[in-house]
PDB file of N, CA and C in Angstrom:
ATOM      1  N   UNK A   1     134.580 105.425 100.317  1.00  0.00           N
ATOM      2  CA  UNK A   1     133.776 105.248 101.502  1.00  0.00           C
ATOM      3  C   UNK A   1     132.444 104.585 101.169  1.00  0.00           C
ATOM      4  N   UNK A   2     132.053 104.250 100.032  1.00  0.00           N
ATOM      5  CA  UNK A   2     130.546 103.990  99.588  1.00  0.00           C
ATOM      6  C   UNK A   2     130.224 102.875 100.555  1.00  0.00           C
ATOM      7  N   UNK A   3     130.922 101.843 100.271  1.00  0.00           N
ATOM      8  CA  UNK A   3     130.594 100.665 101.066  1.00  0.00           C
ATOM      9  C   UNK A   3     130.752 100.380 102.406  1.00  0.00           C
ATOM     10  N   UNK A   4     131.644 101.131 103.009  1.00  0.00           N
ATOM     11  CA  UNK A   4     132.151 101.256 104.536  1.00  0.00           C
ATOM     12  C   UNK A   4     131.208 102.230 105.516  1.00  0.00           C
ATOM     13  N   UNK A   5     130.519 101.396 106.132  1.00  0.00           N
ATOM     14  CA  UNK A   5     129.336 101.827 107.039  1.00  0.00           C
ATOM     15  C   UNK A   5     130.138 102.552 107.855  1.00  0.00           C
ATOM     16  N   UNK A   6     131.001 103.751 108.152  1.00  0.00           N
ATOM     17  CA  UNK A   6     131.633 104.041 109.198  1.00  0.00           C
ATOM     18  C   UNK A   6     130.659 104.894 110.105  1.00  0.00           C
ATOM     19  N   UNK A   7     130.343 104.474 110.485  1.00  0.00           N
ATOM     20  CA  UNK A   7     128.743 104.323 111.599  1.00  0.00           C
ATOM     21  C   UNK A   7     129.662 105.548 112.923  1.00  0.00           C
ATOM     22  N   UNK A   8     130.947 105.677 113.471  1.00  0.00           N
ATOM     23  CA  UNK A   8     131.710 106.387 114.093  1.00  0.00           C
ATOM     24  C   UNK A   8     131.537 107.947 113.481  1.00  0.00           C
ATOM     25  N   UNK A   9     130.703 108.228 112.151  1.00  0.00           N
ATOM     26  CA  UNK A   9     130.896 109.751 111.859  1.00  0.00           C
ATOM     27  C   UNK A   9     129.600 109.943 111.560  1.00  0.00           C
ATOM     28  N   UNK A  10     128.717 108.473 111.244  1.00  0.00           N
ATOM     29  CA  UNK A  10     127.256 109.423 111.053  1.00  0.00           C
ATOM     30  C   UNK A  10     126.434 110.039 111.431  1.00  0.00           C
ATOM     31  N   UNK A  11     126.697 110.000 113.223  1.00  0.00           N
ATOM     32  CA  UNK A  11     125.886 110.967 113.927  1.00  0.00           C
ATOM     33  C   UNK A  11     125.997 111.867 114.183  1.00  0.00           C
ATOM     34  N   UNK A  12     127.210 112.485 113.256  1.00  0.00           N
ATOM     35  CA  UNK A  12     127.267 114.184 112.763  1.00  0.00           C
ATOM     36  C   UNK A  12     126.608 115.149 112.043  1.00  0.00           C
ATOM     37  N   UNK A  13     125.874 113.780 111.146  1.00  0.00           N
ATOM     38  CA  UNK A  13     124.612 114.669 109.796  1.00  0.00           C
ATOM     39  C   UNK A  13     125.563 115.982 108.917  1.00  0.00           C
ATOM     40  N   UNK A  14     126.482 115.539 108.704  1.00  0.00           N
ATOM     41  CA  UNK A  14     127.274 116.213 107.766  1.00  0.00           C
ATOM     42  C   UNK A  14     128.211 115.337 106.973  1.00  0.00           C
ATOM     43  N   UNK A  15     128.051 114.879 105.939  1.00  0.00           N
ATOM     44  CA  UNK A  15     128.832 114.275 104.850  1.00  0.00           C
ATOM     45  C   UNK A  15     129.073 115.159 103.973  1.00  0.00           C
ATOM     46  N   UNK A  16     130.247 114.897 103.437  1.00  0.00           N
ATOM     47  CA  UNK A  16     130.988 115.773 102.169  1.00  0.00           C
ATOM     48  C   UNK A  16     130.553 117.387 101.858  1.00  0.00           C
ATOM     49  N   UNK A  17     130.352 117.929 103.169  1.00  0.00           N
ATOM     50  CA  UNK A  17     130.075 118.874 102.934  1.00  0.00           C
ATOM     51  C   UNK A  17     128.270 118.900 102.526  1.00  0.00           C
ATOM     52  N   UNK A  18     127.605 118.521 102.810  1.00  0.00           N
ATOM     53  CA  UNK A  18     126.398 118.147 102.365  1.00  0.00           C
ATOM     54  C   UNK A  18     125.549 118.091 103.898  1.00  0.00           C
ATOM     55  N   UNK A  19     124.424 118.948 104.177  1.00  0.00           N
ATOM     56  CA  UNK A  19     123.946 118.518 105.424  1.00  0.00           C
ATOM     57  C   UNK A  19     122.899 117.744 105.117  1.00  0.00           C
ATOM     58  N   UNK A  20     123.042 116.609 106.100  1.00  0.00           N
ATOM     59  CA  UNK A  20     121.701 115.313 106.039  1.00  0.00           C
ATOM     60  C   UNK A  20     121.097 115.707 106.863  1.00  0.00           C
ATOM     61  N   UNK A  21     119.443 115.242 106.409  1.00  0.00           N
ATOM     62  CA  UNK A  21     118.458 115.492 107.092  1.00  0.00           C
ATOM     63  C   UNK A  21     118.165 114.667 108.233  1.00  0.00           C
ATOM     64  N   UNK A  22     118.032 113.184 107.981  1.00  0.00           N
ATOM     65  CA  UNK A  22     118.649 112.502 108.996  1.00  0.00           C
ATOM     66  C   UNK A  22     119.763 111.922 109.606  1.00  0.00           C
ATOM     67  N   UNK A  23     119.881 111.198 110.938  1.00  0.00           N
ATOM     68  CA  UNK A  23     120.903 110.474 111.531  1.00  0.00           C
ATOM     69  C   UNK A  23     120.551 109.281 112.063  1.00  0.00           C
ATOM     70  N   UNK A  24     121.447 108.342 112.216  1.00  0.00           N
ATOM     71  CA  UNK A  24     121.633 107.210 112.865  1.00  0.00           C
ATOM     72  C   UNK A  24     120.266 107.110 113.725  1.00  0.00           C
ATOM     73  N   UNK A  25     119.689 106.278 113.834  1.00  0.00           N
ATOM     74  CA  UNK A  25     118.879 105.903 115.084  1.00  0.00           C
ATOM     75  C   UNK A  25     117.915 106.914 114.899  1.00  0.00           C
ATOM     76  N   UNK A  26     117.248 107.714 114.126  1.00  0.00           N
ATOM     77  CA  UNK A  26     116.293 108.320 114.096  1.00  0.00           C
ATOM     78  C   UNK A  26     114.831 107.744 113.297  1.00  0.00           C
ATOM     79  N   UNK A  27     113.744 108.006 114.224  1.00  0.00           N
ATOM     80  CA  UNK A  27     112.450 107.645 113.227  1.00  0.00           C
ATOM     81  C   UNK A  27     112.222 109.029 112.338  1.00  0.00           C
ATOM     82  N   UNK A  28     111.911 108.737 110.858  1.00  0.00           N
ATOM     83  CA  UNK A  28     111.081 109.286 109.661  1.00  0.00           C
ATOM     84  C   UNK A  28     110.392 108.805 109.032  1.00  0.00           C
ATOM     85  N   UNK A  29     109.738 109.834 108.266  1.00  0.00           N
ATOM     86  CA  UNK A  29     108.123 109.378 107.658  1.00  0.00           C
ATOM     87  C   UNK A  29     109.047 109.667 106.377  1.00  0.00           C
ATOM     88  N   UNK A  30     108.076 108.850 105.512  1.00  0.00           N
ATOM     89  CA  UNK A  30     108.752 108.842 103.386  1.00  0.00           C
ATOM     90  C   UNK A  30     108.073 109.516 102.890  1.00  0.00           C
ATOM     91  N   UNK A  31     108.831 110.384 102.394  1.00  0.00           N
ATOM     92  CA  UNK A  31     107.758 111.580 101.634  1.00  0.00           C
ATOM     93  C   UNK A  31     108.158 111.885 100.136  1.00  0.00           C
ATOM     94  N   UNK A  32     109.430 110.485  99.970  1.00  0.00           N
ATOM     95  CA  UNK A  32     109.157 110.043  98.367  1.00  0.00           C
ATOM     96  C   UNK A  32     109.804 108.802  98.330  1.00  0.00           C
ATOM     97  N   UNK A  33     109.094 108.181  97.032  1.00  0.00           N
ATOM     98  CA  UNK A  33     109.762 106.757  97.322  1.00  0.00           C
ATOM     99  C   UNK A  33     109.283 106.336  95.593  1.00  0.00           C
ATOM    100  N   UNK A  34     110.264 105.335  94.807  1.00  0.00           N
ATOM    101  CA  UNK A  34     109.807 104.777  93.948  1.00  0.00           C
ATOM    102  C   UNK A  34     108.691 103.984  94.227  1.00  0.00           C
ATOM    103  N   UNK A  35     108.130 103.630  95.154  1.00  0.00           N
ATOM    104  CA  UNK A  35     106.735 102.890  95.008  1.00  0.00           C
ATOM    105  C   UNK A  35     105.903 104.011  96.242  1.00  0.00           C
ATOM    106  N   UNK A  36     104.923 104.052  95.437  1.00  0.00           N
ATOM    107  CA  UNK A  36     103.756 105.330  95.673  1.00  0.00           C
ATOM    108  C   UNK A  36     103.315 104.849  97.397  1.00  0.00           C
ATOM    109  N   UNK A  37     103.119 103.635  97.523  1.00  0.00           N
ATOM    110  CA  UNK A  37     102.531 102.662  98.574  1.00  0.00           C
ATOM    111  C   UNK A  37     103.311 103.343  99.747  1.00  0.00           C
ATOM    112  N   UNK A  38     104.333 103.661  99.936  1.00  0.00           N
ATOM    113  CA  UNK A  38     105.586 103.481 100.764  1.00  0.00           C
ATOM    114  C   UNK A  38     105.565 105.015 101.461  1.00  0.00           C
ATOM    115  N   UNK A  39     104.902 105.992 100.878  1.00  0.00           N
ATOM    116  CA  UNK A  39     104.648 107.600 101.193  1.00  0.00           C
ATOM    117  C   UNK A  39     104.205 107.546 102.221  1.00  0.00           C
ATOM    118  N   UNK A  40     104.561 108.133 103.582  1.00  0.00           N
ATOM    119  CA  UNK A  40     103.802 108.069 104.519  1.00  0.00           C
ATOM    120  C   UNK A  40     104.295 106.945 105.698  1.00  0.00           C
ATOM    121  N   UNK A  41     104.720 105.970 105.290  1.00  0.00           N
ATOM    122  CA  UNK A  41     105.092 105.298 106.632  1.00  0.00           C
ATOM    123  C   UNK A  41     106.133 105.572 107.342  1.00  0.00           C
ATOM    124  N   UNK A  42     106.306 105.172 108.492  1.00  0.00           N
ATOM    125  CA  UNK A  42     107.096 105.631 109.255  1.00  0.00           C
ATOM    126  C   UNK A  42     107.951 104.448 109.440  1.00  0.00           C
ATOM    127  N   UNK A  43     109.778 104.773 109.590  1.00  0.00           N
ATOM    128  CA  UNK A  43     110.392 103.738 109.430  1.00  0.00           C
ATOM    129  C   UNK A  43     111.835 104.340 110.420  1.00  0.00           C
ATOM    130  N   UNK A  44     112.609 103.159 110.878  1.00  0.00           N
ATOM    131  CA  UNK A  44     114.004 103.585 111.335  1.00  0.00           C
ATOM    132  C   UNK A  44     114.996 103.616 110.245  1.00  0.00           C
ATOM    133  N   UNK A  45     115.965 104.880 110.795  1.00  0.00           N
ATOM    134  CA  UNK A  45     117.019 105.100 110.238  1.00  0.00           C
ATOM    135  C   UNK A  45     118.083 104.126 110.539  1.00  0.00           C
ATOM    136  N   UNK A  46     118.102 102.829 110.062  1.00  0.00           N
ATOM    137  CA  UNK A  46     119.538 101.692 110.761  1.00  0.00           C
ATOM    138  C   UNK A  46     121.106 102.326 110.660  1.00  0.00           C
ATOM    139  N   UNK A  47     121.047 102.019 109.280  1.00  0.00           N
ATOM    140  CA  UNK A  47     122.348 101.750 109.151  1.00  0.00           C
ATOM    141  C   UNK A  47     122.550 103.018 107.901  1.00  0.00           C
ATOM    142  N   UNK A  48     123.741 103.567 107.572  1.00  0.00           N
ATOM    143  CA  UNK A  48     124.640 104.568 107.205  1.00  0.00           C
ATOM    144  C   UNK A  48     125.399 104.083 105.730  1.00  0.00           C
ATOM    145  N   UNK A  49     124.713 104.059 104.808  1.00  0.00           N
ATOM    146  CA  UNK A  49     125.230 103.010 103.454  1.00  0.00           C
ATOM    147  C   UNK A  49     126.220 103.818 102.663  1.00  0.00           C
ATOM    148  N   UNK A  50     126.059 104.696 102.416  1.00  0.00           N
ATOM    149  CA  UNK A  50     127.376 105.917 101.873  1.00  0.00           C
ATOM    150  C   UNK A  50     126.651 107.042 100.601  1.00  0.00           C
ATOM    151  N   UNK A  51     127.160 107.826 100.027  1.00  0.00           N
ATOM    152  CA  UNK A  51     126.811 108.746  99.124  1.00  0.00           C
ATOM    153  C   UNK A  51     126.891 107.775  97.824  1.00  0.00           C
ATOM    154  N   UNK A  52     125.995 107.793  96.829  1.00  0.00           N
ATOM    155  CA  UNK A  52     125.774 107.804  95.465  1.00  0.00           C
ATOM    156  C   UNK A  52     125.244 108.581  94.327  1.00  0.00           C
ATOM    157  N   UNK A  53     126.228 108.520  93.091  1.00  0.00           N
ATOM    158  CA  UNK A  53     125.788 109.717  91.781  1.00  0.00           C
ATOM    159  C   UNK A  53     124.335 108.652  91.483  1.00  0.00           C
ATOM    160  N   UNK A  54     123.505 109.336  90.706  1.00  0.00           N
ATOM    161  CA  UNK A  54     122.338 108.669  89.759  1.00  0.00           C
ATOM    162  C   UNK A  54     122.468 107.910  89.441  1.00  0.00           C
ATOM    163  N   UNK A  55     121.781 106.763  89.291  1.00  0.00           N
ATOM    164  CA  UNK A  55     122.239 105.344  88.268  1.00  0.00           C
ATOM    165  C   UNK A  55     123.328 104.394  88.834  1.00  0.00           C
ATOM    166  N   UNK A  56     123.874 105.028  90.041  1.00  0.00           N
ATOM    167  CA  UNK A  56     124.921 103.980  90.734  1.00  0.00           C
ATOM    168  C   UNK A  56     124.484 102.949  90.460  1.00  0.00           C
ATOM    169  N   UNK A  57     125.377 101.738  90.445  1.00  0.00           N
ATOM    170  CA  UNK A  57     124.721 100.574  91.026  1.00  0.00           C
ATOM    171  C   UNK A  57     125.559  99.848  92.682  1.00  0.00           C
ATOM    172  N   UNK A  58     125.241  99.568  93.277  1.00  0.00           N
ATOM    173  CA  UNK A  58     126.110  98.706  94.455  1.00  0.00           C
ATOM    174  C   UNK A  58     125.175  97.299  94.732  1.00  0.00           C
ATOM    175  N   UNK A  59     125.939  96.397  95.900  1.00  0.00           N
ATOM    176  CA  UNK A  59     125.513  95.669  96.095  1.00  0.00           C
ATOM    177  C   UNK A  59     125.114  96.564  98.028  1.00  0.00           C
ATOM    178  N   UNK A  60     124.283  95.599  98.616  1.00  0.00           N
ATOM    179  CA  UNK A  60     124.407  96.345  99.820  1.00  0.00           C
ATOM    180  C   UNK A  60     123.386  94.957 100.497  1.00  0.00           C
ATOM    181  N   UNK A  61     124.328  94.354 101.604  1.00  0.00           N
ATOM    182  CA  UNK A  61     123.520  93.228 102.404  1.00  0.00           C
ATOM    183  C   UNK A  61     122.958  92.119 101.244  1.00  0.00           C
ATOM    184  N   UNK A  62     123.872  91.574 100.070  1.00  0.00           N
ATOM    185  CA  UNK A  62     123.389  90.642  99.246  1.00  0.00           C
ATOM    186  C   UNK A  62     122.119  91.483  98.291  1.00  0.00           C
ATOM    187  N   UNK A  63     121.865  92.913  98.633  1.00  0.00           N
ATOM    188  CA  UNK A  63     120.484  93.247  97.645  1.00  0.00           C
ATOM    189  C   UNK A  63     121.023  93.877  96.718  1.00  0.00           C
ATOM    190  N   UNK A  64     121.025  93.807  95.886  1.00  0.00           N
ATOM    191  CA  UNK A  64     121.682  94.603  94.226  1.00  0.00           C
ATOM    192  C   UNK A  64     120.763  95.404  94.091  1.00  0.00           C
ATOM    193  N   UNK A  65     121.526  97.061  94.483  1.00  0.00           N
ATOM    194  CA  UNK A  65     120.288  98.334  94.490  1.00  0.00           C
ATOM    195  C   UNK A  65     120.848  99.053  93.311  1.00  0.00           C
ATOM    196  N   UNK A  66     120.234 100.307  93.050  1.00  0.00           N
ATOM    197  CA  UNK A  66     120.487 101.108  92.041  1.00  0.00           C
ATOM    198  C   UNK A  66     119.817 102.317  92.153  1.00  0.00           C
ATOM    199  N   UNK A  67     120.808 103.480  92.604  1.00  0.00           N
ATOM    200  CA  UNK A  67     119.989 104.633  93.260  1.00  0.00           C
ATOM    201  C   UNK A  67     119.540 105.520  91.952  1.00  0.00           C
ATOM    202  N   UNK A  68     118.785 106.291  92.331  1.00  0.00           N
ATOM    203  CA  UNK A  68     117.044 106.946  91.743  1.00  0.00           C
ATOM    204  C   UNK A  68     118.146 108.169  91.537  1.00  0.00           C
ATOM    205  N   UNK A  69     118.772 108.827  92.920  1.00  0.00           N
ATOM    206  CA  UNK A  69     118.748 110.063  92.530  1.00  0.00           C
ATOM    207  C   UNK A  69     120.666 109.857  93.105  1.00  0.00           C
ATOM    208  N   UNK A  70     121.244 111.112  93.059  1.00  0.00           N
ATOM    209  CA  UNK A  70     122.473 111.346  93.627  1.00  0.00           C
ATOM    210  C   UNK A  70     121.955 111.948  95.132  1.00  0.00           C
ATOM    211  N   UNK A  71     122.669 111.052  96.067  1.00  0.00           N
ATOM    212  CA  UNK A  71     122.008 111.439  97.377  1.00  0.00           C
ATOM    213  C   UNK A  71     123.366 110.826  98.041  1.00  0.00           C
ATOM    214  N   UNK A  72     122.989 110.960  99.633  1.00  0.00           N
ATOM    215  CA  UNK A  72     123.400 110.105 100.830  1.00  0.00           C
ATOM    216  C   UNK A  72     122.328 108.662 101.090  1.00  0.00           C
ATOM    217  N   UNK A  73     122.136 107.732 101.120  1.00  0.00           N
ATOM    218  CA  UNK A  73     121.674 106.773 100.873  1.00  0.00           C
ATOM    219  C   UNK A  73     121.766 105.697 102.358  1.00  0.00           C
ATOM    220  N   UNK A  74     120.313 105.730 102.969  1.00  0.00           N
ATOM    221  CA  UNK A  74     120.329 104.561 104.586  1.00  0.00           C
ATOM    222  C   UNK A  74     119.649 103.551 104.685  1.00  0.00           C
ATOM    223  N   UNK A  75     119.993 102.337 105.030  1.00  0.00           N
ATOM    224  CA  UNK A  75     119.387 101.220 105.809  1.00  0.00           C
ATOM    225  C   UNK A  75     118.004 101.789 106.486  1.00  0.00           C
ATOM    226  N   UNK A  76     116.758 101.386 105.856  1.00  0.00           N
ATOM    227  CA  UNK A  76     115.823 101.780 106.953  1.00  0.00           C
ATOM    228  C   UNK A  76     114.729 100.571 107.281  1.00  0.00           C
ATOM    229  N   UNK A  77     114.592 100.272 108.547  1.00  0.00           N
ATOM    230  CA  UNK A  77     113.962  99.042 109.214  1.00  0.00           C
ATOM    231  C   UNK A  77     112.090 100.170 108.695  1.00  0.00           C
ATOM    232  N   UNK A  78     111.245  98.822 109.029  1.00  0.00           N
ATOM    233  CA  UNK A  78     110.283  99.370 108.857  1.00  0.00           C
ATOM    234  C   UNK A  78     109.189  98.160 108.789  1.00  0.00           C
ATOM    235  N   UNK A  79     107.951  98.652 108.849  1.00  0.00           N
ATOM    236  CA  UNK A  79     106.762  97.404 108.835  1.00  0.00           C
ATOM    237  C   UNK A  79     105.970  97.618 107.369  1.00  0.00           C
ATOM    238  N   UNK A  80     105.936  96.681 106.733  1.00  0.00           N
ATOM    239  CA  UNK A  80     105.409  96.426 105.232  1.00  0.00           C
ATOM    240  C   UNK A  80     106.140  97.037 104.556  1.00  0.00           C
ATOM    241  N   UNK A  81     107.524  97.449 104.680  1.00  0.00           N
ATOM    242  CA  UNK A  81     107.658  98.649 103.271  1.00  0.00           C
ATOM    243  C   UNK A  81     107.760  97.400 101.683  1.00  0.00           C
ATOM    244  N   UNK A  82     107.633  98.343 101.012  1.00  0.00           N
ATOM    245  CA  UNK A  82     107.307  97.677  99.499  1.00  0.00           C
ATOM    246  C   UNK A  82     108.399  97.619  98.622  1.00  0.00           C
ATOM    247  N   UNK A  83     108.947  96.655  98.512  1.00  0.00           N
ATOM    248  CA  UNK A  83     110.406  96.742  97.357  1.00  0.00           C
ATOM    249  C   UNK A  83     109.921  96.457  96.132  1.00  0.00           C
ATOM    250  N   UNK A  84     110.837  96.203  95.313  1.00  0.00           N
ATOM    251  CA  UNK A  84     110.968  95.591  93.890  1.00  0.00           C
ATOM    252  C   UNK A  84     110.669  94.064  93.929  1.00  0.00           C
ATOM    253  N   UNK A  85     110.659  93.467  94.951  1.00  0.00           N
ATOM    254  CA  UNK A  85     110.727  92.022  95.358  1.00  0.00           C
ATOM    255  C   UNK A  85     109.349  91.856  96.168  1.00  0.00           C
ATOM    256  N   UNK A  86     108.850  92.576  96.567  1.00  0.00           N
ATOM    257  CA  UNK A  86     107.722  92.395  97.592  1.00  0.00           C
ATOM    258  C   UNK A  86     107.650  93.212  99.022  1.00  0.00           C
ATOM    259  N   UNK A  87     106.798  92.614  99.697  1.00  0.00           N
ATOM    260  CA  UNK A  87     107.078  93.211 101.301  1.00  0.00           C
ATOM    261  C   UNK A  87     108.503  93.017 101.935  1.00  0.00           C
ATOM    262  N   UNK A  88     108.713  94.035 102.395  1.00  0.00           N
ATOM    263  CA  UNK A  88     110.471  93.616 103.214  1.00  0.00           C
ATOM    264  C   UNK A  88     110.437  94.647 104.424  1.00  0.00           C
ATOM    265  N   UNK A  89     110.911  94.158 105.668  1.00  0.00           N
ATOM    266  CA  UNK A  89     111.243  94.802 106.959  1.00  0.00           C
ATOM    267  C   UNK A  89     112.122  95.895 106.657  1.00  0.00           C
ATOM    268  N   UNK A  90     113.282  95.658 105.705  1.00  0.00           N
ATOM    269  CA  UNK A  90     114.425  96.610 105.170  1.00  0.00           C
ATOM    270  C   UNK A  90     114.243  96.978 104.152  1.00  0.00           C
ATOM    271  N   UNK A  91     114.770  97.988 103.965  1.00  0.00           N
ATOM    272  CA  UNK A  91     115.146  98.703 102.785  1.00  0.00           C
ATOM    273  C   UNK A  91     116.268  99.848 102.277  1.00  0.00           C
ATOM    274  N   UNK A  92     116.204 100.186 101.312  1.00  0.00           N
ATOM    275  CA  UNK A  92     117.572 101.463 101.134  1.00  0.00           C
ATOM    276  C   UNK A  92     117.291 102.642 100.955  1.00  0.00           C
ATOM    277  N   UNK A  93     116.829 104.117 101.274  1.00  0.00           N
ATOM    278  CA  UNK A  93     116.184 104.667 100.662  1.00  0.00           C
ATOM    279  C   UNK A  93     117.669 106.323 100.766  1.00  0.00           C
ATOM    280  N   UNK A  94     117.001 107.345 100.063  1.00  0.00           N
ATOM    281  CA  UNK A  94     117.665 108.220  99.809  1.00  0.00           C
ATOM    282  C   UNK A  94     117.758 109.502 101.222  1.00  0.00           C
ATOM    283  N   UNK A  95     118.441 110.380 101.639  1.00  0.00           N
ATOM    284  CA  UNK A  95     118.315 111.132 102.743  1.00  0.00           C
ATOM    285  C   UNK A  95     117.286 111.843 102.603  1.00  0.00           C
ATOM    286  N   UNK A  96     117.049 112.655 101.593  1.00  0.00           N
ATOM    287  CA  UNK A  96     116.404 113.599 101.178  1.00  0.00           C
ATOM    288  C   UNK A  96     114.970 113.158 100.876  1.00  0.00           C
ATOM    289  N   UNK A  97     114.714 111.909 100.815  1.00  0.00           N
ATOM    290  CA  UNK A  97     113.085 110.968 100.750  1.00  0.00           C
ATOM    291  C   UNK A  97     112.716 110.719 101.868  1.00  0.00           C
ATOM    292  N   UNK A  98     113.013 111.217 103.301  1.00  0.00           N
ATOM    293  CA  UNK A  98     113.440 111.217 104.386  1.00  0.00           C
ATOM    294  C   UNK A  98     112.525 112.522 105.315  1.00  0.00           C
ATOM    295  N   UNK A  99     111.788 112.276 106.459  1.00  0.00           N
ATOM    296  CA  UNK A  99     111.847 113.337 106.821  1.00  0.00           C
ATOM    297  C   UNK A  99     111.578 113.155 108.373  1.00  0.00           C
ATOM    298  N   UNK A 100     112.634 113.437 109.063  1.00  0.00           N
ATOM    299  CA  UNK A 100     112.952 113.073 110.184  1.00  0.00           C
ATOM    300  C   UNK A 100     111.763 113.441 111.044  1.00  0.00           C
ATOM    301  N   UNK A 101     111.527 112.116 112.287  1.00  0.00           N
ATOM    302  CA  UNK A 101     110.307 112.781 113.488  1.00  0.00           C
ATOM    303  C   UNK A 101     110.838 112.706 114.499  1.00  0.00           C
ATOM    304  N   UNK A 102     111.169 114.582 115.019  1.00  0.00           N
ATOM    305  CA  UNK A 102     111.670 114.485 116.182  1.00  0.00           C
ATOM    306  C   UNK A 102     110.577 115.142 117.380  1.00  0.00           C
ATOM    307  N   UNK A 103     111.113 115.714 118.339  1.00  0.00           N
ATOM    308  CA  UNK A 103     110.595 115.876 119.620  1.00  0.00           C
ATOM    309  C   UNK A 103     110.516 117.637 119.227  1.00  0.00           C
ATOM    310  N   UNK A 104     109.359 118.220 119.536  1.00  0.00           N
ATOM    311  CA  UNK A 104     109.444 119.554 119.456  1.00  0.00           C
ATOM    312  C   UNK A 104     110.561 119.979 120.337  1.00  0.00           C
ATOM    313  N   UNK A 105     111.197 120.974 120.165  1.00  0.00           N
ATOM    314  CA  UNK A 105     112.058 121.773 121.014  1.00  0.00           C
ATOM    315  C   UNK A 105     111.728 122.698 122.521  1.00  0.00           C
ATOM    316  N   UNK A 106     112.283 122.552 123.099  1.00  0.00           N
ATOM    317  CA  UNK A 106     112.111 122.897 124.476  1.00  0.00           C
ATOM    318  C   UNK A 106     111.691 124.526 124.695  1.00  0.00           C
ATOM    319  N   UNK A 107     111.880 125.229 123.765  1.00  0.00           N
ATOM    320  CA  UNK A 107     111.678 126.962 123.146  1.00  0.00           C
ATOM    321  C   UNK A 107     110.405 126.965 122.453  1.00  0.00           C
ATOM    322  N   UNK A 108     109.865 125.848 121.790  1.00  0.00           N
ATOM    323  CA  UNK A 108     108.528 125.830 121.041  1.00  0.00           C
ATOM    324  C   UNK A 108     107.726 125.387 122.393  1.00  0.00           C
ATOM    325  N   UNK A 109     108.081 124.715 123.090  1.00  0.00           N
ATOM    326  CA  UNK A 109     107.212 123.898 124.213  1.00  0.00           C
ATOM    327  C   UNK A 109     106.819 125.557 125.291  1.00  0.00           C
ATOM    328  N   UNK A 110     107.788 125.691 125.789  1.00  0.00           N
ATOM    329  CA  UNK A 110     107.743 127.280 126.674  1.00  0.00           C
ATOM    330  C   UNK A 110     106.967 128.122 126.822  1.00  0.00           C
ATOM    331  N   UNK A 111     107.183 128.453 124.718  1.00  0.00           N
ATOM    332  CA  UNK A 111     106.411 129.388 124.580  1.00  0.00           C
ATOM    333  C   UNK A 111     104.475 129.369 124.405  1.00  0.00           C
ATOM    334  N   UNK A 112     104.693 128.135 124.289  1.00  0.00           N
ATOM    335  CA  UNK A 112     102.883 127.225 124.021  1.00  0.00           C
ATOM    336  C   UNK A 112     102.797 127.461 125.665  1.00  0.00           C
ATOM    337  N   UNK A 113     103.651 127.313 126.368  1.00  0.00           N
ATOM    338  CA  UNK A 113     102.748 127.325 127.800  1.00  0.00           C
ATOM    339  C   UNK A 113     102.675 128.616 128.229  1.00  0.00           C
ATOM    340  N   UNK A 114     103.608 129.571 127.716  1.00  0.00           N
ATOM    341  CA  UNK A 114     103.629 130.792 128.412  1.00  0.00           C
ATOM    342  C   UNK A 114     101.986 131.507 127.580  1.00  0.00           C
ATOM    343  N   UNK A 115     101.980 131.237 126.654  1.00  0.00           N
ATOM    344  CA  UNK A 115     100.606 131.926 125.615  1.00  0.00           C
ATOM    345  C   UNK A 115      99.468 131.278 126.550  1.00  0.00           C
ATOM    346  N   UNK A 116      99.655 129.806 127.092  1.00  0.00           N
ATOM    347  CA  UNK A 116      98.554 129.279 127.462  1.00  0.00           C
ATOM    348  C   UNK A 116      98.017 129.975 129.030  1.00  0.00           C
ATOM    349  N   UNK A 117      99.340 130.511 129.460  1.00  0.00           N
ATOM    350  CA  UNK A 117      99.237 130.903 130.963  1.00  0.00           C
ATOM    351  C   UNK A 117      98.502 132.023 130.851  1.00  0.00           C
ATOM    352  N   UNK A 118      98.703 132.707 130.059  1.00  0.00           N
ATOM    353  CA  UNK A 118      98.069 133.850 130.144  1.00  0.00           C
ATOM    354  C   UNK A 118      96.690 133.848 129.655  1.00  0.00           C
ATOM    355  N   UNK A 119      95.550 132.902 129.301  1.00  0.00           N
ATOM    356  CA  UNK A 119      94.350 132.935 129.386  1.00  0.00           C
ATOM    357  C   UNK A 119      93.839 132.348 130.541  1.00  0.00           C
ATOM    358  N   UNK A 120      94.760 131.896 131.866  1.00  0.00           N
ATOM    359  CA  UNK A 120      94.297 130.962 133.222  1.00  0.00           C
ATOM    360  C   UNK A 120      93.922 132.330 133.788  1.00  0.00           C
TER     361      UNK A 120
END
């Protein structure tokens, strides 16, 4: 499956038994990255590249990568991120370097108003 984007199962956030932190179409902030620069920005989750051991090597969109760690591994769009090559819109990064920004939950929201009601 490494190379086969099957984009039809990734918005399950469960591979091989492994739960991912992110999914398809989600914005996250990098909270590790081989270049220090890259910590902190916020980028889209594109595309669904497949699981790799340490030291893999693949090709992926003509870029000859070589993963850092054994992870689940995504396409992520983004503004300035920093490659090996320079500035690039894209990049590949690991799940777990990943940390998804979602919408507080509708139970966290509730309860902020119910605490708030009670000082009106």
């Amino acid at each position: 499956m490494h190379l086969e984007a099957n984009n039809n199962l990734i918005g399950l956030c469960r591979k091989n038994g492994k739960t991912m932190k992110c999914k398809l179409g989600d914005y996250a902030r990098i909270i590790h990255s081989v270049n220090p620069d890259n910590i902190g920005r916020v980028v889209k989750v594109a595309e669904y590249i497949g699981r790799f051991e340490q030291k893999e090597q693949f090709e992926f969109r003509g870029m000859p990568c070589e993963c850092p760690v054994t992870d689940h591994f995504w396409w992520i769009d983004g503004d300035d991120i920093t490659i090996l090559f320079g500035p690039s819109p894209k990049a590949y990064i690991a799940d777990t370097w990943l940390e998804p920004i979602r919408p507080e939950s509708k139970k966290t929201k509730t309860k902020a108003e119910k605490e708030l009601d009670m000082f009106s």
